[in-house]
PDB file of N, CA and C in Angstrom:
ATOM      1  N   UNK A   1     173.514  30.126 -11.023  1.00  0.00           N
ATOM      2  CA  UNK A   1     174.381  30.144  -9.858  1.00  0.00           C
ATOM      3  C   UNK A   1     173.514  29.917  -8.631  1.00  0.00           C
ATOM      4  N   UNK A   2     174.105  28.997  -7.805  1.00  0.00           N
ATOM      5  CA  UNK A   2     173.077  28.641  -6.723  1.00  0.00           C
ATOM      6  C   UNK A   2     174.210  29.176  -5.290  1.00  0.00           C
ATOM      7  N   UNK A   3     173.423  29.460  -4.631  1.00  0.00           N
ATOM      8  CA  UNK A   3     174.013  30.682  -3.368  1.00  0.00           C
ATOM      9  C   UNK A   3     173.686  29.863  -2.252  1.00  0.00           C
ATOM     10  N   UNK A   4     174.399  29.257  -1.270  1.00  0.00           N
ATOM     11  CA  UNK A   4     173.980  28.205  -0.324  1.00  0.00           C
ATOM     12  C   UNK A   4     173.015  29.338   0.737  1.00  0.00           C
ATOM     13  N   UNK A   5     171.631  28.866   1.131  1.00  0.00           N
ATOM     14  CA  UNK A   5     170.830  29.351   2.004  1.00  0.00           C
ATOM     15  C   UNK A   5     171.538  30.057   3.313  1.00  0.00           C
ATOM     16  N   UNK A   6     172.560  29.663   3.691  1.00  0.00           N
ATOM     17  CA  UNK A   6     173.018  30.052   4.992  1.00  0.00           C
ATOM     18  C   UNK A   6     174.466  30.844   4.900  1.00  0.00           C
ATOM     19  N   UNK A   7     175.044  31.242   3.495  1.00  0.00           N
ATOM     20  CA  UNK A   7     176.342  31.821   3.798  1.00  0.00           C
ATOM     21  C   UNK A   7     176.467  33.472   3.515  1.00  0.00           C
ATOM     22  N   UNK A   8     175.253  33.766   2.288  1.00  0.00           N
ATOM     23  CA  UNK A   8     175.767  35.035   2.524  1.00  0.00           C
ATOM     24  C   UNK A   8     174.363  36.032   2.883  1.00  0.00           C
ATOM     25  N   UNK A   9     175.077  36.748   3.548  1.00  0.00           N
ATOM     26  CA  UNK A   9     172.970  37.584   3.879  1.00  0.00           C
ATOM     27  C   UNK A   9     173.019  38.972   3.356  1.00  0.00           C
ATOM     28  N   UNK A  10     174.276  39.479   2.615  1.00  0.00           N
ATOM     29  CA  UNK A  10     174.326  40.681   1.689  1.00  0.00           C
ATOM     30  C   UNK A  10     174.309  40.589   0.312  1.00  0.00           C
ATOM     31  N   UNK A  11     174.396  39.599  -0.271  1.00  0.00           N
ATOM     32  CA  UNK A  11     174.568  38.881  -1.613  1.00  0.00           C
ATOM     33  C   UNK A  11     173.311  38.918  -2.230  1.00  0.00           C
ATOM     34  N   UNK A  12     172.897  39.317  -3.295  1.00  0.00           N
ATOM     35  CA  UNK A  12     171.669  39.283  -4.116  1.00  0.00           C
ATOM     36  C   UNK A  12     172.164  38.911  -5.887  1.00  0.00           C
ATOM     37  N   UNK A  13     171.345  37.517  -6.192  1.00  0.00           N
ATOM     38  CA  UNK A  13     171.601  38.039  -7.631  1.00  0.00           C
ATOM     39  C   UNK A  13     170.345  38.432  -8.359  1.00  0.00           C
ATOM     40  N   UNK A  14     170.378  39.049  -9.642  1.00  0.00           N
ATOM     41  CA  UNK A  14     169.310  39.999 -10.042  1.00  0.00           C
ATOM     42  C   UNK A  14     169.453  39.351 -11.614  1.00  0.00           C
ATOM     43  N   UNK A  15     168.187  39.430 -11.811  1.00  0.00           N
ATOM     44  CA  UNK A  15     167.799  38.846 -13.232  1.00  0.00           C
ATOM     45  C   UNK A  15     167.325  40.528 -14.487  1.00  0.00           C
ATOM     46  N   UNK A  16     168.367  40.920 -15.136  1.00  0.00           N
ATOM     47  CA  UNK A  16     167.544  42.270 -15.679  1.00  0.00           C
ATOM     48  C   UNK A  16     167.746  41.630 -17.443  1.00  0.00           C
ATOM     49  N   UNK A  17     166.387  42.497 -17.571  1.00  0.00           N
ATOM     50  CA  UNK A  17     166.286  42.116 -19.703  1.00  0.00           C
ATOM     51  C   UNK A  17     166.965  43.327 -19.861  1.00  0.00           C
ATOM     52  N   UNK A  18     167.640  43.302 -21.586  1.00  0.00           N
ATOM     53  CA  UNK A  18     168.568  44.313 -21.897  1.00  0.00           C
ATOM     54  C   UNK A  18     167.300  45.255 -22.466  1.00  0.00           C
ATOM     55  N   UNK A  19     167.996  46.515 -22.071  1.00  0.00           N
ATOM     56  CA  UNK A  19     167.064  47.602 -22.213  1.00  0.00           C
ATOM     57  C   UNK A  19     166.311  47.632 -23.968  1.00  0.00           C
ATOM     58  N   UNK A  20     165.113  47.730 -24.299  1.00  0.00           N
ATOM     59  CA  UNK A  20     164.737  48.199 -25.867  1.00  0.00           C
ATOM     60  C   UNK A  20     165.967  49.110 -26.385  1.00  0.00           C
ATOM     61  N   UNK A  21     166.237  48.736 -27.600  1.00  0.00           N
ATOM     62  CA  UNK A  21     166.769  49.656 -28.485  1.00  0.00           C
ATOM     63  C   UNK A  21     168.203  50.102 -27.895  1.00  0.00           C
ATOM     64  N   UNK A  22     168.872  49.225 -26.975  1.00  0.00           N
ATOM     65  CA  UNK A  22     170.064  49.822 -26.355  1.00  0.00           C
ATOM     66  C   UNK A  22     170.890  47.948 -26.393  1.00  0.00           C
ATOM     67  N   UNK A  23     172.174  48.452 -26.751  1.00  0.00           N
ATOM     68  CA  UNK A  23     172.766  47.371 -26.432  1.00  0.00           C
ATOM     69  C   UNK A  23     172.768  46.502 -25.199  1.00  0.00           C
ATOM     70  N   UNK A  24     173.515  44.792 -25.256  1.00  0.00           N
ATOM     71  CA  UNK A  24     173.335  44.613 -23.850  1.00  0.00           C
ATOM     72  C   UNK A  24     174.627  45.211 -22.799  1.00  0.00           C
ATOM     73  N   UNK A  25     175.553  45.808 -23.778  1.00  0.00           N
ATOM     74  CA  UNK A  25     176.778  46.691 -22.715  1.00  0.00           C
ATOM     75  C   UNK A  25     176.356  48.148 -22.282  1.00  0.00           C
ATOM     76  N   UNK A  26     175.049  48.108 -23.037  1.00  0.00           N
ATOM     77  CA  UNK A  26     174.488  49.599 -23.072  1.00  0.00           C
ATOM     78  C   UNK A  26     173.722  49.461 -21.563  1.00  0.00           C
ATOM     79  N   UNK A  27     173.266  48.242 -21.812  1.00  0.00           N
ATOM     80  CA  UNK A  27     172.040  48.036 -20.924  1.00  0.00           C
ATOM     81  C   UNK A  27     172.673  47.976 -19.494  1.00  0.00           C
ATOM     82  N   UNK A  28     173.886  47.101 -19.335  1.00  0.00           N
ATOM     83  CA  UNK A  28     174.824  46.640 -18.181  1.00  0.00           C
ATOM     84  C   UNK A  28     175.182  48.179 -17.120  1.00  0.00           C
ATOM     85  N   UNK A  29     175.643  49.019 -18.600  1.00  0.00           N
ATOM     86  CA  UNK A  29     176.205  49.711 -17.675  1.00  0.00           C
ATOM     87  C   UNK A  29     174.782  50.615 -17.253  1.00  0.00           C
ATOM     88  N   UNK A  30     173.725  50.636 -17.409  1.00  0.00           N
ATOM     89  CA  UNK A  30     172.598  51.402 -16.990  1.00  0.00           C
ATOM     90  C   UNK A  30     172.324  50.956 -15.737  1.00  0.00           C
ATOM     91  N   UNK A  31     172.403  49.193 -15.488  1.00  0.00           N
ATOM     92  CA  UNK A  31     171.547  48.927 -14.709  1.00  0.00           C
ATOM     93  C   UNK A  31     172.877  49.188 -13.558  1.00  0.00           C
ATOM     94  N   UNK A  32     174.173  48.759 -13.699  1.00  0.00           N
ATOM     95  CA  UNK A  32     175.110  48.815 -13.089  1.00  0.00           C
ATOM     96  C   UNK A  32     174.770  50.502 -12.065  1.00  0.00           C
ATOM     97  N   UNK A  33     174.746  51.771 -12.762  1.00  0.00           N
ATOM     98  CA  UNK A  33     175.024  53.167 -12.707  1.00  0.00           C
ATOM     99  C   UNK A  33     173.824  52.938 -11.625  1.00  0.00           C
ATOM    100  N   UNK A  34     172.461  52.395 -11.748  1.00  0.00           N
ATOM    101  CA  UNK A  34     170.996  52.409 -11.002  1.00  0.00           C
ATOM    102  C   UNK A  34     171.665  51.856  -9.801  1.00  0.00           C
ATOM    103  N   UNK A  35     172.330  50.961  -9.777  1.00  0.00           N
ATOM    104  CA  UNK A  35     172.104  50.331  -8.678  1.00  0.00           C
ATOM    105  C   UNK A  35     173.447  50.870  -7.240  1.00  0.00           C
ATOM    106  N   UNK A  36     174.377  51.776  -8.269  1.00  0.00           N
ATOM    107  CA  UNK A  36     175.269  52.384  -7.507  1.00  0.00           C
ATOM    108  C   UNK A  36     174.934  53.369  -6.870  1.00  0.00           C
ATOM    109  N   UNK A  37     174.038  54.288  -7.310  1.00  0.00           N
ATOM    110  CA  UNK A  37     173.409  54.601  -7.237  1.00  0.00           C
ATOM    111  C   UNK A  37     172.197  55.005  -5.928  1.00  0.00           C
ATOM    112  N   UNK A  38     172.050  53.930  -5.485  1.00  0.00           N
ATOM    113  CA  UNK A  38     171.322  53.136  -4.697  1.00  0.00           C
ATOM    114  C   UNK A  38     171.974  52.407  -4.082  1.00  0.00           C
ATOM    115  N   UNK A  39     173.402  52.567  -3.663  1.00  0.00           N
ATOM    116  CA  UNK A  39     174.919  52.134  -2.380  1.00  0.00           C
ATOM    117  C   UNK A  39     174.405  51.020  -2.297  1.00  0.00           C
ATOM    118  N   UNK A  40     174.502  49.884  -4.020  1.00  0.00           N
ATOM    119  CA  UNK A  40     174.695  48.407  -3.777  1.00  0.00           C
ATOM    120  C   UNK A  40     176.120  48.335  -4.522  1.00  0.00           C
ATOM    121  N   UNK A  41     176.775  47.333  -4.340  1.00  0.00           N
ATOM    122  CA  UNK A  41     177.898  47.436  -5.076  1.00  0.00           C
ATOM    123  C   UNK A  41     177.645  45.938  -6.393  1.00  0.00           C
ATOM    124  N   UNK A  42     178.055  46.510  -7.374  1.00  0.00           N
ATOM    125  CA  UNK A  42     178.459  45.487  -8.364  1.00  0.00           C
ATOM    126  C   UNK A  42     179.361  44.656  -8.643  1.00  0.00           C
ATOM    127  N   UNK A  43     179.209  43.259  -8.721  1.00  0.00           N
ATOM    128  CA  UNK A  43     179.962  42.443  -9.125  1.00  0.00           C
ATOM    129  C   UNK A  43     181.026  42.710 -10.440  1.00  0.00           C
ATOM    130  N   UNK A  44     182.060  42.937 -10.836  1.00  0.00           N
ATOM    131  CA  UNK A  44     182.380  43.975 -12.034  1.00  0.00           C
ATOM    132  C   UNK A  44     182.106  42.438 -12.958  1.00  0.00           C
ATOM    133  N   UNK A  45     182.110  41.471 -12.710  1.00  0.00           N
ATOM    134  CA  UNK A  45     181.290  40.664 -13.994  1.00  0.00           C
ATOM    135  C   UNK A  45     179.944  40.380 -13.774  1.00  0.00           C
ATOM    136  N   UNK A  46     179.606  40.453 -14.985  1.00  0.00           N
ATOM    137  CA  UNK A  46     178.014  40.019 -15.149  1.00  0.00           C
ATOM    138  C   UNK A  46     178.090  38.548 -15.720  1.00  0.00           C
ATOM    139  N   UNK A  47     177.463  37.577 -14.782  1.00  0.00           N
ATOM    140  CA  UNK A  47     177.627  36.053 -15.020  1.00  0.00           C
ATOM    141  C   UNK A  47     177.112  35.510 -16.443  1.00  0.00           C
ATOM    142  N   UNK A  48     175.680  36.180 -16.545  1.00  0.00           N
ATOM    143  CA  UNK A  48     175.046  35.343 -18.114  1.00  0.00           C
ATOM    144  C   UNK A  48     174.956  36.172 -19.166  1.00  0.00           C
ATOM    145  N   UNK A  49     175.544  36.337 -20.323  1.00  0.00           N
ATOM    146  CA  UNK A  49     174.559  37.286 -21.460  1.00  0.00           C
ATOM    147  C   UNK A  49     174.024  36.262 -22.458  1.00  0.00           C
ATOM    148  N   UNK A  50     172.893  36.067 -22.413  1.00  0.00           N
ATOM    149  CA  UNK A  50     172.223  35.191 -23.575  1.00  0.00           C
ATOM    150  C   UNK A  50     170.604  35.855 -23.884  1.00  0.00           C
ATOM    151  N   UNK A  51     170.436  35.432 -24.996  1.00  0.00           N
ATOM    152  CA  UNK A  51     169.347  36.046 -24.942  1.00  0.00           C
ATOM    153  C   UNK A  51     168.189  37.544 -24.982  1.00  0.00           C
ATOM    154  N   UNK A  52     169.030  38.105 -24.875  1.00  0.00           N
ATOM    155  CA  UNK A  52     168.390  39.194 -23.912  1.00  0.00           C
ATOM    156  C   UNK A  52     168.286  39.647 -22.760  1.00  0.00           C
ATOM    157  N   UNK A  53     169.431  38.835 -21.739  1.00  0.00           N
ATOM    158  CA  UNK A  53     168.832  38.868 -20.351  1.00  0.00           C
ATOM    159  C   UNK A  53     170.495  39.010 -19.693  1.00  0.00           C
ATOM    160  N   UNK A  54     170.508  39.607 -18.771  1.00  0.00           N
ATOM    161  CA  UNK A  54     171.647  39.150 -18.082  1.00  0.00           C
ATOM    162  C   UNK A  54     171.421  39.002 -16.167  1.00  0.00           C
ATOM    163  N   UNK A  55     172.619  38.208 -15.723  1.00  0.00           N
ATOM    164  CA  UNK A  55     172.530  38.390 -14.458  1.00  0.00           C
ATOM    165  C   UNK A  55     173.717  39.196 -13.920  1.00  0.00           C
ATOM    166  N   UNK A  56     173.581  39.252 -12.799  1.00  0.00           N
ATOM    167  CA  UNK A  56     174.759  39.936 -11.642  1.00  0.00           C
ATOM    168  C   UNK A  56     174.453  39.499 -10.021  1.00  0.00           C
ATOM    169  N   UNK A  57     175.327  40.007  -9.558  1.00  0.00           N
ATOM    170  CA  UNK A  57     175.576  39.571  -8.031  1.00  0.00           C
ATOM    171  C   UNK A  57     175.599  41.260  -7.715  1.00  0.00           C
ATOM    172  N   UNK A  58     174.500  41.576  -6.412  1.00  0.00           N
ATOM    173  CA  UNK A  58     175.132  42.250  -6.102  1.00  0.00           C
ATOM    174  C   UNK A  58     175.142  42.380  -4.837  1.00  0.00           C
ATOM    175  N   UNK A  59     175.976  43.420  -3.988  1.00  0.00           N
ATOM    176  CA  UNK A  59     176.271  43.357  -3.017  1.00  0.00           C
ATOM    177  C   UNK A  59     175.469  44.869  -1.595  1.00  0.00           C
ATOM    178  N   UNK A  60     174.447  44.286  -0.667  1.00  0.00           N
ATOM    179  CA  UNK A  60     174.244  45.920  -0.155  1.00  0.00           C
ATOM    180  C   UNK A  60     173.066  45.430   0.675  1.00  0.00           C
ATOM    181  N   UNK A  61     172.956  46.039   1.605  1.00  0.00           N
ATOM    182  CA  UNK A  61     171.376  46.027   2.366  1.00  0.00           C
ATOM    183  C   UNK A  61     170.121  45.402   2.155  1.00  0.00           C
ATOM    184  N   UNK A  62     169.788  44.642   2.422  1.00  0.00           N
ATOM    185  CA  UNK A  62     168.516  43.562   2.102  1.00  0.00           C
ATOM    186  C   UNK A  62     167.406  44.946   1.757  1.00  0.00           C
ATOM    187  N   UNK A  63     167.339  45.872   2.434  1.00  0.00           N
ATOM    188  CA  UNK A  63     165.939  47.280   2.686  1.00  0.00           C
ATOM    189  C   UNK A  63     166.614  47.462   1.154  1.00  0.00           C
ATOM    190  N   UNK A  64     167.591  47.741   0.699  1.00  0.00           N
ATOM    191  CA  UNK A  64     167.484  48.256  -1.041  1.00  0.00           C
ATOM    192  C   UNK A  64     166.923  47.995  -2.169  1.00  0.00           C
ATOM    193  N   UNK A  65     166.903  46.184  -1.484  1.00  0.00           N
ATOM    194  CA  UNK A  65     166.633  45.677  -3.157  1.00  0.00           C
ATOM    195  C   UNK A  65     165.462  46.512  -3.383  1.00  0.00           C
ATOM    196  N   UNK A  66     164.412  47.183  -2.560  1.00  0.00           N
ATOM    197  CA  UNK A  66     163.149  47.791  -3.201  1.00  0.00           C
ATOM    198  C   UNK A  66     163.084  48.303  -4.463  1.00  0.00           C
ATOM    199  N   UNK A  67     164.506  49.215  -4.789  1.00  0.00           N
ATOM    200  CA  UNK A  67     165.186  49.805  -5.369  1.00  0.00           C
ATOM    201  C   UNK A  67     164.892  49.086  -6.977  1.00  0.00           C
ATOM    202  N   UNK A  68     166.091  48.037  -6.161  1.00  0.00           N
ATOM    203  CA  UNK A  68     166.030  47.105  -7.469  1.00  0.00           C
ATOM    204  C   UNK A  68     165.211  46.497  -8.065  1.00  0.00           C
ATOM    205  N   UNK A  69     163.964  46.483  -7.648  1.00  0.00           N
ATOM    206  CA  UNK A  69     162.974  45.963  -8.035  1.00  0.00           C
ATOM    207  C   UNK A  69     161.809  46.957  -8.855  1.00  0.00           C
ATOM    208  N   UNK A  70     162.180  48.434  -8.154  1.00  0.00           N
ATOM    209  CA  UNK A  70     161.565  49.314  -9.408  1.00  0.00           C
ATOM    210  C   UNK A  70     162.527  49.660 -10.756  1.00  0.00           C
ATOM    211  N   UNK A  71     163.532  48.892 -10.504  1.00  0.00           N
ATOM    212  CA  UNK A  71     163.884  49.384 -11.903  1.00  0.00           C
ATOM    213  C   UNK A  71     163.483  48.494 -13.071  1.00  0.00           C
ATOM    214  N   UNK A  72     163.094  49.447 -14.082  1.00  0.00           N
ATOM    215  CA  UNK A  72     162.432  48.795 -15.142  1.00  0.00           C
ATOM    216  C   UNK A  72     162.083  47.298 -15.901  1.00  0.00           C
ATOM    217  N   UNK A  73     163.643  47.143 -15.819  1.00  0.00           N
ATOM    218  CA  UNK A  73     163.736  45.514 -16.241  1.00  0.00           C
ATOM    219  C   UNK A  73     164.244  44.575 -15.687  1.00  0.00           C
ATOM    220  N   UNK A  74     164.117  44.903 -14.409  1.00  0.00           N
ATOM    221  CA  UNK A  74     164.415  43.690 -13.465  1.00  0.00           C
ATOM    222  C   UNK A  74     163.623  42.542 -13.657  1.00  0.00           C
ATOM    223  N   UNK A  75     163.700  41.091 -13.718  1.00  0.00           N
ATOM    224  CA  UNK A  75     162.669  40.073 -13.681  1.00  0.00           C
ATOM    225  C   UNK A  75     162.787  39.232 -12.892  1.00  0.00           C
ATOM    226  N   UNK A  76     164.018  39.367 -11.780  1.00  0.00           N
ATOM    227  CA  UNK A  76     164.063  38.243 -10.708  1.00  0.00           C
ATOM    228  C   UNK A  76     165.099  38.784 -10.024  1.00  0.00           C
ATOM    229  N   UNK A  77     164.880  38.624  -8.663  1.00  0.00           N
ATOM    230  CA  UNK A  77     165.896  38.488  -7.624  1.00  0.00           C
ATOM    231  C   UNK A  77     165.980  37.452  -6.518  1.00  0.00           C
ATOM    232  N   UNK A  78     167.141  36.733  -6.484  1.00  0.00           N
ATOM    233  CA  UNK A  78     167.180  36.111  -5.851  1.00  0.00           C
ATOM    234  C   UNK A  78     167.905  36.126  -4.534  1.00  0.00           C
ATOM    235  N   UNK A  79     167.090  36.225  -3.373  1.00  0.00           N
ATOM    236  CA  UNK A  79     167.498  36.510  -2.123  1.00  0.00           C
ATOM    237  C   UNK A  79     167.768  35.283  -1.162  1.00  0.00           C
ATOM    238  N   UNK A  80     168.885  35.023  -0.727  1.00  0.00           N
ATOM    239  CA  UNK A  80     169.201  33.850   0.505  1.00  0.00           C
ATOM    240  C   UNK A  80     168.436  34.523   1.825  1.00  0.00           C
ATOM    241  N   UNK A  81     167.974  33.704   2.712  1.00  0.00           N
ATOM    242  CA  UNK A  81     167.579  33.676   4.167  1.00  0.00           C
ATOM    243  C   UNK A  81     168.756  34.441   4.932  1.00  0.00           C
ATOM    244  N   UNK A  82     168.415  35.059   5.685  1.00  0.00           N
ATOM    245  CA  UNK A  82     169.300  35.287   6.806  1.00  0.00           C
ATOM    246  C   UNK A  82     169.923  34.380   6.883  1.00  0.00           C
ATOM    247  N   UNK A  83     170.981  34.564   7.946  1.00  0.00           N
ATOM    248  CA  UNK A  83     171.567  33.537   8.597  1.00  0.00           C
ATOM    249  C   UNK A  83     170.543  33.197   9.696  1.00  0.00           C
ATOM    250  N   UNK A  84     170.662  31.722  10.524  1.00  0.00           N
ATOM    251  CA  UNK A  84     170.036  31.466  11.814  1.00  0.00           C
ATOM    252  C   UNK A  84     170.954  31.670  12.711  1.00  0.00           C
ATOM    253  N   UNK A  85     170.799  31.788  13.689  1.00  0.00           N
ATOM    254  CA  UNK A  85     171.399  31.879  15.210  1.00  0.00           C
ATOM    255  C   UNK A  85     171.324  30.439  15.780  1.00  0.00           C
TER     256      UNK A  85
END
């Protein structure tokens, strides 16, 4: 999913691997619970399951993703630019 550079500046999507030894609905709703957690809101679909890996959109404060980035199996986030003035 490609996110045009200039439209949204709360929008994040997040790349997480499904947890060891836990399903990937197991895994969803973990990473889902982390990130509520942490007053981002979830997309209630998760765009990819293949593999091992899924994505999401989520929604909340650019200062959070920190958050999201210590959690365990995150492997990518993808952040748009501000908007310009």
């Amino acid at each position: 999913m490609d996110i045009p550079n200039d439209y949204f500046e709360d929008h994040f999507l997040v790349g997480v691997y499904v947890t060891p030894g836990k399903t990937i609905e197991e895994s969803k709703e973990d990473f889902k619970n982390y990130a509520q957690k942490n007053d981002l809101e979830v997309h209630p679909n998760f765009l990819v399951d293949k593999d091992g890996v899924f994505y999401v959109l989520l929604r909340g404060a650019r200062y959070k993703l920190d958050a999201i980035g210590d959690y365990a199996y995150t492997f990518c986030v993808r952040v748009p630019p501000l908007k310009k003035a």
